[in-house]
N, C-alpha and C. Protein backbone atom coordinates (compact mmCIF):
# COMPACT_ATOMS: atom_id res chain seq x y z
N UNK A 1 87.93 64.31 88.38
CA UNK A 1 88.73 65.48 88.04
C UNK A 1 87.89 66.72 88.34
N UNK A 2 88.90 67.64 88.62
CA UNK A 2 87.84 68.46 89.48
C UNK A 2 87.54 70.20 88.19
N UNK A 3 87.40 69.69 86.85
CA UNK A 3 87.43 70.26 86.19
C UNK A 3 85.90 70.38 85.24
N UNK A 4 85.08 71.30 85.07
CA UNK A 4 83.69 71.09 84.49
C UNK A 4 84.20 70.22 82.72
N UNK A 5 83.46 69.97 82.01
CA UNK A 5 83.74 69.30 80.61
C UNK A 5 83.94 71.00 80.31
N UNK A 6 82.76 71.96 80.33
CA UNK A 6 83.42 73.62 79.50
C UNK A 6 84.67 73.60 79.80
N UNK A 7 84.95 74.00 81.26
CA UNK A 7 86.58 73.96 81.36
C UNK A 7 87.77 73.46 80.63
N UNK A 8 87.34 72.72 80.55
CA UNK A 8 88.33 71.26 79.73
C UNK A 8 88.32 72.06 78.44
N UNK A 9 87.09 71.83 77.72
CA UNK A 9 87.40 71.98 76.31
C UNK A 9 87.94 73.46 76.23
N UNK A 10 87.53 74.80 76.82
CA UNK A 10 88.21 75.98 76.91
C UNK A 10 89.27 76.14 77.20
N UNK A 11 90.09 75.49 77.91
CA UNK A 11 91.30 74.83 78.09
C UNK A 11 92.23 74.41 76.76
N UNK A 12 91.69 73.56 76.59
CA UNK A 12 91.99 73.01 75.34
C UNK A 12 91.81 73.93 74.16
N UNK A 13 91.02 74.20 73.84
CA UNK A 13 91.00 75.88 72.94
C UNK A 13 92.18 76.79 73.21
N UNK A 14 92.38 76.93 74.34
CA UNK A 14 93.38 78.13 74.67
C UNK A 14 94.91 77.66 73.90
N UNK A 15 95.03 76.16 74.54
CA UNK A 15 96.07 75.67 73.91
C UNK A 15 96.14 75.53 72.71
N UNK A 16 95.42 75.21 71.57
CA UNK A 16 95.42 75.32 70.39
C UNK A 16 95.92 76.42 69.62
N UNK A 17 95.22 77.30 69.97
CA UNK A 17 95.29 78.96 70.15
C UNK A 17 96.52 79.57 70.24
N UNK A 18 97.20 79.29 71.38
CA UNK A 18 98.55 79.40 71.46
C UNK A 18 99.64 78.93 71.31
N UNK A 19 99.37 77.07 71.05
CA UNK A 19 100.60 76.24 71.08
C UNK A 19 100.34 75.50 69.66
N UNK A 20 99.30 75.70 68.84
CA UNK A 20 99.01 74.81 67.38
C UNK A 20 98.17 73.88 67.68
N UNK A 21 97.33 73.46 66.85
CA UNK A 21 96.29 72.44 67.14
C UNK A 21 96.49 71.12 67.45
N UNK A 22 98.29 70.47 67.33
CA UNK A 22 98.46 69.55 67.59
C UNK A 22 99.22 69.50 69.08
N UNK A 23 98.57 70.29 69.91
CA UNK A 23 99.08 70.64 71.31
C UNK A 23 98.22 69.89 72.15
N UNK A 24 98.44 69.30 73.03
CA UNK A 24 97.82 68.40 73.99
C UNK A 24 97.89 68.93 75.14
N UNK A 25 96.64 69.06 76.04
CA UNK A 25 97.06 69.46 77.56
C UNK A 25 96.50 68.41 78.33
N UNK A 26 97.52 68.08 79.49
CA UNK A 26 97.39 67.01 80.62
C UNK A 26 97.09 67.84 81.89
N UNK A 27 96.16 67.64 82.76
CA UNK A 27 95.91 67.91 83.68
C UNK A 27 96.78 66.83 84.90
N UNK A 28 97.80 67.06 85.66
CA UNK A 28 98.04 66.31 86.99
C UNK A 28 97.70 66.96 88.10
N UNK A 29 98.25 66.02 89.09
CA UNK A 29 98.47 66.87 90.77
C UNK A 29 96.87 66.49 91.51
N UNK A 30 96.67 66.93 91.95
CA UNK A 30 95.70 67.38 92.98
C UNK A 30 94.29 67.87 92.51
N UNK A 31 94.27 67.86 91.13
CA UNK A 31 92.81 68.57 90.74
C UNK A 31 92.57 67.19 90.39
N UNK A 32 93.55 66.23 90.31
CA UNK A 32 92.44 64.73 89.67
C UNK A 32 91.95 63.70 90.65
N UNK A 33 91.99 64.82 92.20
CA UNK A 33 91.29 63.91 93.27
C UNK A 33 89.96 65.05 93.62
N UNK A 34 88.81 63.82 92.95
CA UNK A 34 87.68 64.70 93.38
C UNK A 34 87.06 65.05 94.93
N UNK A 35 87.61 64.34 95.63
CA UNK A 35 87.48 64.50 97.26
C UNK A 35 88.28 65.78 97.64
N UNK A 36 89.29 66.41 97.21
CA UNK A 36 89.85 67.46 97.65
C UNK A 36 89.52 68.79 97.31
N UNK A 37 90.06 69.77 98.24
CA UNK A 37 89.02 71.28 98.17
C UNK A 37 90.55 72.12 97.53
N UNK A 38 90.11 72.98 97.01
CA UNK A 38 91.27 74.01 96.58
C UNK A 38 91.96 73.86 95.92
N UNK A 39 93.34 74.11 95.81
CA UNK A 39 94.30 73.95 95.41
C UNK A 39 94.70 74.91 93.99
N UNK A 40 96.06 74.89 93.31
CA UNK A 40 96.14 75.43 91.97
C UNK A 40 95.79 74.34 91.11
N UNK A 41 96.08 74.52 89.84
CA UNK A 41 95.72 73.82 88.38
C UNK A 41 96.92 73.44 88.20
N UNK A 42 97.30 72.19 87.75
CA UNK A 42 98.55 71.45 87.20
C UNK A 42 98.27 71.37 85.57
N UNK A 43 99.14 71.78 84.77
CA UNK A 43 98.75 71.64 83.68
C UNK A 43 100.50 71.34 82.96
N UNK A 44 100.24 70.56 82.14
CA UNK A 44 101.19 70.29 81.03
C UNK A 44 100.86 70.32 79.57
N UNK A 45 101.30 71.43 79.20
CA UNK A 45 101.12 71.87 77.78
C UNK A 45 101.87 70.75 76.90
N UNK A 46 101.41 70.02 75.79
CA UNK A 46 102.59 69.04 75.07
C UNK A 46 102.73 68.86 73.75
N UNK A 47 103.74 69.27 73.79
CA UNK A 47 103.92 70.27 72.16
C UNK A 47 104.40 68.73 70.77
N UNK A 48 103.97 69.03 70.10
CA UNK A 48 104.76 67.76 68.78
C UNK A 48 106.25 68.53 68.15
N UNK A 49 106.48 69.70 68.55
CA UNK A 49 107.17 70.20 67.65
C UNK A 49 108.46 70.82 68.60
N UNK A 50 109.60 71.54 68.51
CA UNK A 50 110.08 72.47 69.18
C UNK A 50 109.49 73.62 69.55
N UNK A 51 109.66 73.83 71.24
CA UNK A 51 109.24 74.98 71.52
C UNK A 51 110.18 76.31 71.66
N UNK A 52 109.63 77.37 70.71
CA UNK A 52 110.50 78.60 70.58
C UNK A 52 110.13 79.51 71.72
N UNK A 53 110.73 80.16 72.08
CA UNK A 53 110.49 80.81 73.20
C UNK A 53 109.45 80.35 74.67
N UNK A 54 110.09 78.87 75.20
CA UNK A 54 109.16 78.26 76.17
C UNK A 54 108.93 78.95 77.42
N UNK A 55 109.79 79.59 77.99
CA UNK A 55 108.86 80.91 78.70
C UNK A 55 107.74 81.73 78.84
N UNK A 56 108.50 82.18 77.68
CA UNK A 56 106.87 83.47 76.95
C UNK A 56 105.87 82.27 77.22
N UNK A 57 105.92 81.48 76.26
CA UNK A 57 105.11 80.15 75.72
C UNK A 57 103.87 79.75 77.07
N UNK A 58 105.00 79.38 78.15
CA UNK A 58 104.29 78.95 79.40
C UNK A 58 103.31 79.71 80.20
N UNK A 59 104.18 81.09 80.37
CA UNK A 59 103.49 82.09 80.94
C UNK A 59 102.27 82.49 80.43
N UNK A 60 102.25 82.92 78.81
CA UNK A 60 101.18 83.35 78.26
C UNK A 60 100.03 82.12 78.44
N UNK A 61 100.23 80.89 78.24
CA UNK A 61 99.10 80.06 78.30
C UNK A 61 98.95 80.00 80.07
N UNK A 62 99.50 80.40 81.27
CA UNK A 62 99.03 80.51 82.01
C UNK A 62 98.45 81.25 82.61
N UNK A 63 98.91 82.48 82.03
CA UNK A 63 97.95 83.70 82.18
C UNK A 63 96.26 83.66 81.52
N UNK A 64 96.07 82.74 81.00
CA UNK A 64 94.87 82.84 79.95
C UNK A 64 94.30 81.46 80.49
N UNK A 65 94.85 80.23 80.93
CA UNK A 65 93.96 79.88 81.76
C UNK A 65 93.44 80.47 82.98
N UNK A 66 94.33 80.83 83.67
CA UNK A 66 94.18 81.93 85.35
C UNK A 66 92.90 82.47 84.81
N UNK A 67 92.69 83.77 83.96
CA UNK A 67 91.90 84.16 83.83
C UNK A 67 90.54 83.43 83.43
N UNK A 68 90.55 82.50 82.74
CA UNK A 68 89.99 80.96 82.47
C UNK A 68 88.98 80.97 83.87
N UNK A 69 89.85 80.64 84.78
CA UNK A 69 89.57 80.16 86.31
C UNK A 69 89.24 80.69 87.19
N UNK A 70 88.94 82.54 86.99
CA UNK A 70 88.89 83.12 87.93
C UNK A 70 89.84 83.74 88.87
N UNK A 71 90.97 83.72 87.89
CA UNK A 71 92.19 84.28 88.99
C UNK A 71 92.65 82.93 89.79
N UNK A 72 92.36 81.49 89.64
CA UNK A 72 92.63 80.32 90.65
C UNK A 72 94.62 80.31 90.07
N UNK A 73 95.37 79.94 90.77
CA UNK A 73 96.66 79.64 90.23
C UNK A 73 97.26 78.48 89.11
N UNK A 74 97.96 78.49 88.22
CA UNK A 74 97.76 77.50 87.64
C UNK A 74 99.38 77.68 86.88
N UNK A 75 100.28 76.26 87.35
CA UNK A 75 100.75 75.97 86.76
C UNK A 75 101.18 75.27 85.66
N UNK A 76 102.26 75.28 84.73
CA UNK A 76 102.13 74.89 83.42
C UNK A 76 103.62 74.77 83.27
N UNK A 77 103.64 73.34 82.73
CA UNK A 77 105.12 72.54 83.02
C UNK A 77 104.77 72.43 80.93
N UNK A 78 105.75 72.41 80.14
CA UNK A 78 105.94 72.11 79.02
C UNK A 78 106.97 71.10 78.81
N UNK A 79 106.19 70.20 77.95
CA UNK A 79 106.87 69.13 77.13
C UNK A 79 106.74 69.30 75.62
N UNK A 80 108.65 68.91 75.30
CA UNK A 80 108.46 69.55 73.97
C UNK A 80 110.00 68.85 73.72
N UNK A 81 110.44 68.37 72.34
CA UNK A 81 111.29 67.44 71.84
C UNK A 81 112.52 68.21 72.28
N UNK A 82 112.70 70.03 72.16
CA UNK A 82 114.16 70.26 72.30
C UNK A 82 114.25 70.79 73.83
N UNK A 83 112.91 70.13 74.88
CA UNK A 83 113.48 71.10 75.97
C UNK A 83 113.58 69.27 76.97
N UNK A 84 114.38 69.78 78.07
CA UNK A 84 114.74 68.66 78.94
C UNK A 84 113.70 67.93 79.44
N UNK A 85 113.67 67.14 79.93
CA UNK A 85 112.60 65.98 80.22
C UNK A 85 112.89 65.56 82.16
N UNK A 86 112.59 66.13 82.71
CA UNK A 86 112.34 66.22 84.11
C UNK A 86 111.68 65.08 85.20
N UNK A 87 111.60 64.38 86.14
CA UNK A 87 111.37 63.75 86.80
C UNK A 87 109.40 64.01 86.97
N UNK A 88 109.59 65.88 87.05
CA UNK A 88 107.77 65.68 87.20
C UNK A 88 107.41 65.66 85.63
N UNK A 89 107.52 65.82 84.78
CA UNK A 89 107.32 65.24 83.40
C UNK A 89 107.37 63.77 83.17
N UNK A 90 107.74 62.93 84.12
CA UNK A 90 107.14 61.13 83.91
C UNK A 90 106.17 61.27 84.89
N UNK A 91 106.25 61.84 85.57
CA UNK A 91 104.64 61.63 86.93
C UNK A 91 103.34 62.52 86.15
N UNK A 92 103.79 63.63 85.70
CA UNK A 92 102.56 63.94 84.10
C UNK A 92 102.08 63.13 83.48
N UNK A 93 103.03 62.92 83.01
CA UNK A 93 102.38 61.47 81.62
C UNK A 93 102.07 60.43 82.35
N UNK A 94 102.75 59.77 83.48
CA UNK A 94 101.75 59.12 83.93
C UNK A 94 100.74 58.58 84.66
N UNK A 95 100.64 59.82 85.51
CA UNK A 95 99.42 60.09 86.52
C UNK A 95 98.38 61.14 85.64
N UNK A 96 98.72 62.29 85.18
CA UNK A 96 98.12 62.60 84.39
C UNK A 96 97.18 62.49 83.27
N UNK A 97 95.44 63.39 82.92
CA UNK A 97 94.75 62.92 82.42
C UNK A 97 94.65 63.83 80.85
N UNK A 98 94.81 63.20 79.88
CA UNK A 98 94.57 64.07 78.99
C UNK A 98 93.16 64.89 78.91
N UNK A 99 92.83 66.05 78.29
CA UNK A 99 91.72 67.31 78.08
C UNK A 99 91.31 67.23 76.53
């Protein structure tokens, strides 16, 4: 994974921070092949609870990793009991590495 352990756990801080301490973040995509150069950040925020305002929600925790990263791009897919459950939300969970 092409992520330092600081990363990770600052990562993981951020989400706490913003989504409650029982928030989980999964890293997928392309950062969990260490042979590859570049790319954005795949991230799935994963909530235990309903998410209220999952917009705001997404954006703000992606704005605060970005800055995290140096300005690198980073998307952020949310899983959460009252929002829909999507085709790349089973390739998350299960290609995806928990942080």
């Amino acid at each position: 994974m092409r992520l330092t352990d600081h990363q990770a756990r600052a990562i993981t801080q951020l989400a706490h921070e913003i989504a409650g301490e029982r928030a989980q973040v999964r890293v997928f995509g392309s950062r969990l092949d260490d042979d590859a150069r570049g790319s954005d950040l795949d991230l799935m925020l994963e909530l235990p609870g309903p998410a209220a305002n999952p917009a705001l929600l997404a954006a703000r925790f992606s704005a605060r990793v970005s800055r995290l990263m140096q300005g690198r791009k980073v998307d952020v897919l949310l899983a959460a009991p009252n929002l829909k459950r999507l085709s790349i939300h089973d390739i998350a969970f299960k290609e995806g590495k928990v942080l």
